[in-house]
N, C-alpha and C. Protein backbone atom coordinates (compact mmCIF):
# COMPACT_ATOMS: atom_id res chain seq x y z
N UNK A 1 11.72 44.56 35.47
CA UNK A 1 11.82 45.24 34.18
C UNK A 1 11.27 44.33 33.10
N UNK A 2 10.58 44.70 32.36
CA UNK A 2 10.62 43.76 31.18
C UNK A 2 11.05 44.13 29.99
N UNK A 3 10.93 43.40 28.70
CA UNK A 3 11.56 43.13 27.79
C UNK A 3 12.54 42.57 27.92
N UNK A 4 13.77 43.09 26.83
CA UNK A 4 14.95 41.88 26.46
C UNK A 4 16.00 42.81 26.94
N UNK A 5 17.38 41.52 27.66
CA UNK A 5 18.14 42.32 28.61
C UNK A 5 19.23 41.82 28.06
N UNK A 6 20.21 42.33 28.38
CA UNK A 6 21.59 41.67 27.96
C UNK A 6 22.80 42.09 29.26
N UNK A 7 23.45 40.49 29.29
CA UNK A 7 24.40 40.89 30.35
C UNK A 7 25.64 41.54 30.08
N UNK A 8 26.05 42.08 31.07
CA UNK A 8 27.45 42.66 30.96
C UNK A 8 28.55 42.74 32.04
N UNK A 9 29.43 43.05 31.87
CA UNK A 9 30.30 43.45 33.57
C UNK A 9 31.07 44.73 32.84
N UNK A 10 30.83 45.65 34.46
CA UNK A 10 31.30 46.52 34.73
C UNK A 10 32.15 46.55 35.60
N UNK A 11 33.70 46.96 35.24
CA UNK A 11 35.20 46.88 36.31
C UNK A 11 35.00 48.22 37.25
N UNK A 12 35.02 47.69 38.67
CA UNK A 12 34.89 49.20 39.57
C UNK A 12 35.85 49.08 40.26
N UNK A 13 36.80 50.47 40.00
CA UNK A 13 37.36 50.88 40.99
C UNK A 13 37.11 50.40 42.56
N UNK A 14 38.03 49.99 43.80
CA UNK A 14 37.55 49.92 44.99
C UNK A 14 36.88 51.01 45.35
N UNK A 15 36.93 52.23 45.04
CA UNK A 15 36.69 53.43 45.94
C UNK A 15 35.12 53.54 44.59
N UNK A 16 34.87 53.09 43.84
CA UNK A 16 33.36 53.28 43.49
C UNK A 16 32.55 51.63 43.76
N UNK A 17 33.28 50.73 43.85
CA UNK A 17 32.32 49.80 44.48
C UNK A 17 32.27 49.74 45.97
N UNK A 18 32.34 50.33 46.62
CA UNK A 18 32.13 51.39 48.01
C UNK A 18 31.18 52.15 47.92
N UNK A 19 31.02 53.31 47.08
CA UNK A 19 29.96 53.89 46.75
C UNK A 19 29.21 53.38 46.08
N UNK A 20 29.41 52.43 45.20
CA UNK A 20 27.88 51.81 44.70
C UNK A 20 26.60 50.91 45.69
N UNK A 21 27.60 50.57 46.60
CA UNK A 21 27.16 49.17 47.56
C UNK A 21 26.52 50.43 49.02
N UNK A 22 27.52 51.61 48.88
CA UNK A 22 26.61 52.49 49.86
C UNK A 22 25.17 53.02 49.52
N UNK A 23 25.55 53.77 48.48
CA UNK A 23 24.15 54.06 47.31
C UNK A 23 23.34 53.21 47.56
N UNK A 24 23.07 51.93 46.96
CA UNK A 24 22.67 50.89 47.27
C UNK A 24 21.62 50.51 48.58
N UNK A 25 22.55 50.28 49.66
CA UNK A 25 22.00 50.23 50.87
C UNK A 25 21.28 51.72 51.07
N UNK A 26 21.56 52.41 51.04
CA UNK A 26 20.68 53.94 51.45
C UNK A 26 19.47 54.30 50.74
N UNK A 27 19.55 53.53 49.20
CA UNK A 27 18.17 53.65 48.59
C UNK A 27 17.31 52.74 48.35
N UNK A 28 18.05 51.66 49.55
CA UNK A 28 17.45 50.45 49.02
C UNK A 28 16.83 49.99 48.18
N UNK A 29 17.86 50.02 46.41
CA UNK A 29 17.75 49.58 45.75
C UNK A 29 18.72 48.60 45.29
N UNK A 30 18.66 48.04 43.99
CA UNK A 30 19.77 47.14 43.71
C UNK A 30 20.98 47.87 43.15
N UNK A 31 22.04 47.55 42.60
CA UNK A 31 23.53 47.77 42.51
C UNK A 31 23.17 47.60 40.86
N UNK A 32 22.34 46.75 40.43
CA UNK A 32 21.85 47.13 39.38
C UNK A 32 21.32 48.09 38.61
N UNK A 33 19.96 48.04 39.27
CA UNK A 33 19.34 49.26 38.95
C UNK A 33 19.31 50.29 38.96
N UNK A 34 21.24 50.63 40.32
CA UNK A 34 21.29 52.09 39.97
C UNK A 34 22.61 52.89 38.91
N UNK A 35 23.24 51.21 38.64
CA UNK A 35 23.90 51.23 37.04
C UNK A 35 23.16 51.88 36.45
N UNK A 36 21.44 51.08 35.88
CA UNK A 36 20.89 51.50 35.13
C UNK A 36 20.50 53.10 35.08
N UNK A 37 20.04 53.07 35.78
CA UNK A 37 19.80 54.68 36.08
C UNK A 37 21.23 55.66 35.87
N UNK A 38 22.32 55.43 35.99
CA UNK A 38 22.99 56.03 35.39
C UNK A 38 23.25 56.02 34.37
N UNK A 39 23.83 54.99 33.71
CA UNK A 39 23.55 54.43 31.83
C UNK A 39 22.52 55.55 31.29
N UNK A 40 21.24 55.89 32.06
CA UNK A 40 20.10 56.52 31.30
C UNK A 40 20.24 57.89 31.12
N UNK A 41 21.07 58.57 32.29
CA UNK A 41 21.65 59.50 32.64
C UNK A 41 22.54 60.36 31.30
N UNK A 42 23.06 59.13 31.17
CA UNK A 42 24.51 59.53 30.05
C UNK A 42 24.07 59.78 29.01
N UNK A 43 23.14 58.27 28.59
CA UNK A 43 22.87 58.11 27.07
C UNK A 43 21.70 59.49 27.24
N UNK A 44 20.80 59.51 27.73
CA UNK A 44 19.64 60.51 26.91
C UNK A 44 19.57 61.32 26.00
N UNK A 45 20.91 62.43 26.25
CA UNK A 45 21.18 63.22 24.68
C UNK A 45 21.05 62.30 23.37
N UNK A 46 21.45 60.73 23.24
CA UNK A 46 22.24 59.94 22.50
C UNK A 46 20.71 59.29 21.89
N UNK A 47 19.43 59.41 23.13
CA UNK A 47 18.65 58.37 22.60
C UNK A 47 16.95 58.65 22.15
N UNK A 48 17.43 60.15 21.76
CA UNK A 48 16.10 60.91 21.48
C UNK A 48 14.91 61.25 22.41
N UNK A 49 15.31 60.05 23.34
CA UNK A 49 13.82 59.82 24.09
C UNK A 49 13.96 61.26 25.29
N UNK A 50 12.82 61.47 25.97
CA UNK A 50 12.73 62.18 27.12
C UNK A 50 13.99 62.16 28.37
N UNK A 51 14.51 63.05 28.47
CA UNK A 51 15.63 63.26 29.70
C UNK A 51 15.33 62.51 30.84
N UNK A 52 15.85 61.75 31.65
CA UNK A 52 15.35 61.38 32.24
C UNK A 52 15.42 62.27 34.06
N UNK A 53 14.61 62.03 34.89
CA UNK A 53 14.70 62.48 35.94
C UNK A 53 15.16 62.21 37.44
N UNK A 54 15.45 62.67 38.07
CA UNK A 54 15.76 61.97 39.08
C UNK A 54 15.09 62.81 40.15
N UNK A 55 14.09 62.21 41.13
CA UNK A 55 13.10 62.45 41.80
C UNK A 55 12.31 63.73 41.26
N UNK A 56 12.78 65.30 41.87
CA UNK A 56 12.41 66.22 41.27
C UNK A 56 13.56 67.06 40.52
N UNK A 57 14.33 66.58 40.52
CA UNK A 57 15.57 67.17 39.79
C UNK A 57 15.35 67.03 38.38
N UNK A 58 15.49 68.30 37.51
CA UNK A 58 15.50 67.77 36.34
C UNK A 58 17.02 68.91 35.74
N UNK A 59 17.62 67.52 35.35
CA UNK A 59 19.02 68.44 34.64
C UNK A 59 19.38 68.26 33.43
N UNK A 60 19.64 69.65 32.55
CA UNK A 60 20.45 69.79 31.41
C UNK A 60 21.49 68.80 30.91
N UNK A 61 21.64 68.96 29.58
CA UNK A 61 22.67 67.76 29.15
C UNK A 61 24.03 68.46 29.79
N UNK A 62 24.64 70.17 30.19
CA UNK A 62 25.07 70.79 30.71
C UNK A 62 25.63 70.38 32.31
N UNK A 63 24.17 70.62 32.38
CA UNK A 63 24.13 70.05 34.01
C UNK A 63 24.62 68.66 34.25
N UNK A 64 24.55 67.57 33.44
CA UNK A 64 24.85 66.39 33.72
C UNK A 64 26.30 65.55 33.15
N UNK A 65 26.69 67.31 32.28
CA UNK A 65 28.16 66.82 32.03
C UNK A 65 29.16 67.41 32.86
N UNK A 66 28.64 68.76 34.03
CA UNK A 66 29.33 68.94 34.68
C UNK A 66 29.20 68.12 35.85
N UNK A 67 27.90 67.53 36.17
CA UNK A 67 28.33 66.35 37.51
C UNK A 67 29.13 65.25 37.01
N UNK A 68 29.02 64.89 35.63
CA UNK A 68 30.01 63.52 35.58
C UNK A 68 31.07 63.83 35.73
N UNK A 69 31.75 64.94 35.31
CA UNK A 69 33.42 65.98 35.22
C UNK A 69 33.29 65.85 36.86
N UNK A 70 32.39 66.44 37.78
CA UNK A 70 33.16 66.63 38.99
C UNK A 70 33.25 65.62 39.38
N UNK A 71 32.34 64.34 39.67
CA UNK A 71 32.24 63.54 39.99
C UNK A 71 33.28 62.23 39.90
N UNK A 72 33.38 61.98 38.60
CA UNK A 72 34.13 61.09 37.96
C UNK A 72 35.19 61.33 37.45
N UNK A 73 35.03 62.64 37.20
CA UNK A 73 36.74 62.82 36.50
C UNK A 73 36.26 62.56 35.46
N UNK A 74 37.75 62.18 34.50
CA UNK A 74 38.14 61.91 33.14
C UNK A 74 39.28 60.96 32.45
N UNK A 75 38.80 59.77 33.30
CA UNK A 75 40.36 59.27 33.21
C UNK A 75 40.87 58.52 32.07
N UNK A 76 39.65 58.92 30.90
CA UNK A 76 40.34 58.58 29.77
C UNK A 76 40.45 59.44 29.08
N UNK A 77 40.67 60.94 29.32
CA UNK A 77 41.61 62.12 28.79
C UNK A 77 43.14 62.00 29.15
């Protein structure tokens, strides 16, 4: 990636650093990069820029608030 990066930590649940580290191995990508790709996911409504995609999927801000609801829940409601 380039430009300017900034670190952070993210606290995971056991049962999502399981799925991140599976994810991971199956797309053989990094545990990073598929943070990032979610981060991009969330913010897009937030950051003017183009929605972003995921392979040929392209989903609504709709569409991507009902996978975070099923997905993730709400556990700070």
């Amino acid at each position: 990636m380039e430009g300017m990066h900034r670190r952070t930590t993210v606290l995971l649940r056991p049962e999502e650093d399981q799925a991140l580290r599976a994810a991971s191995r199956a797309e053989g990508r990094s545990q990073s990069e598929l943070i990032r790709r979610g981060i991009a996911i969330v913010t897009a409504p937030y950051r003017g820029a183009r929605r972003p995609r995921v392979g040929w999927l392209k989903l609504s801000r709709r569409e991507i608030a009902a996978i975070l609801r099923d997905s993730l829940g709400d556990p700070d409601a």
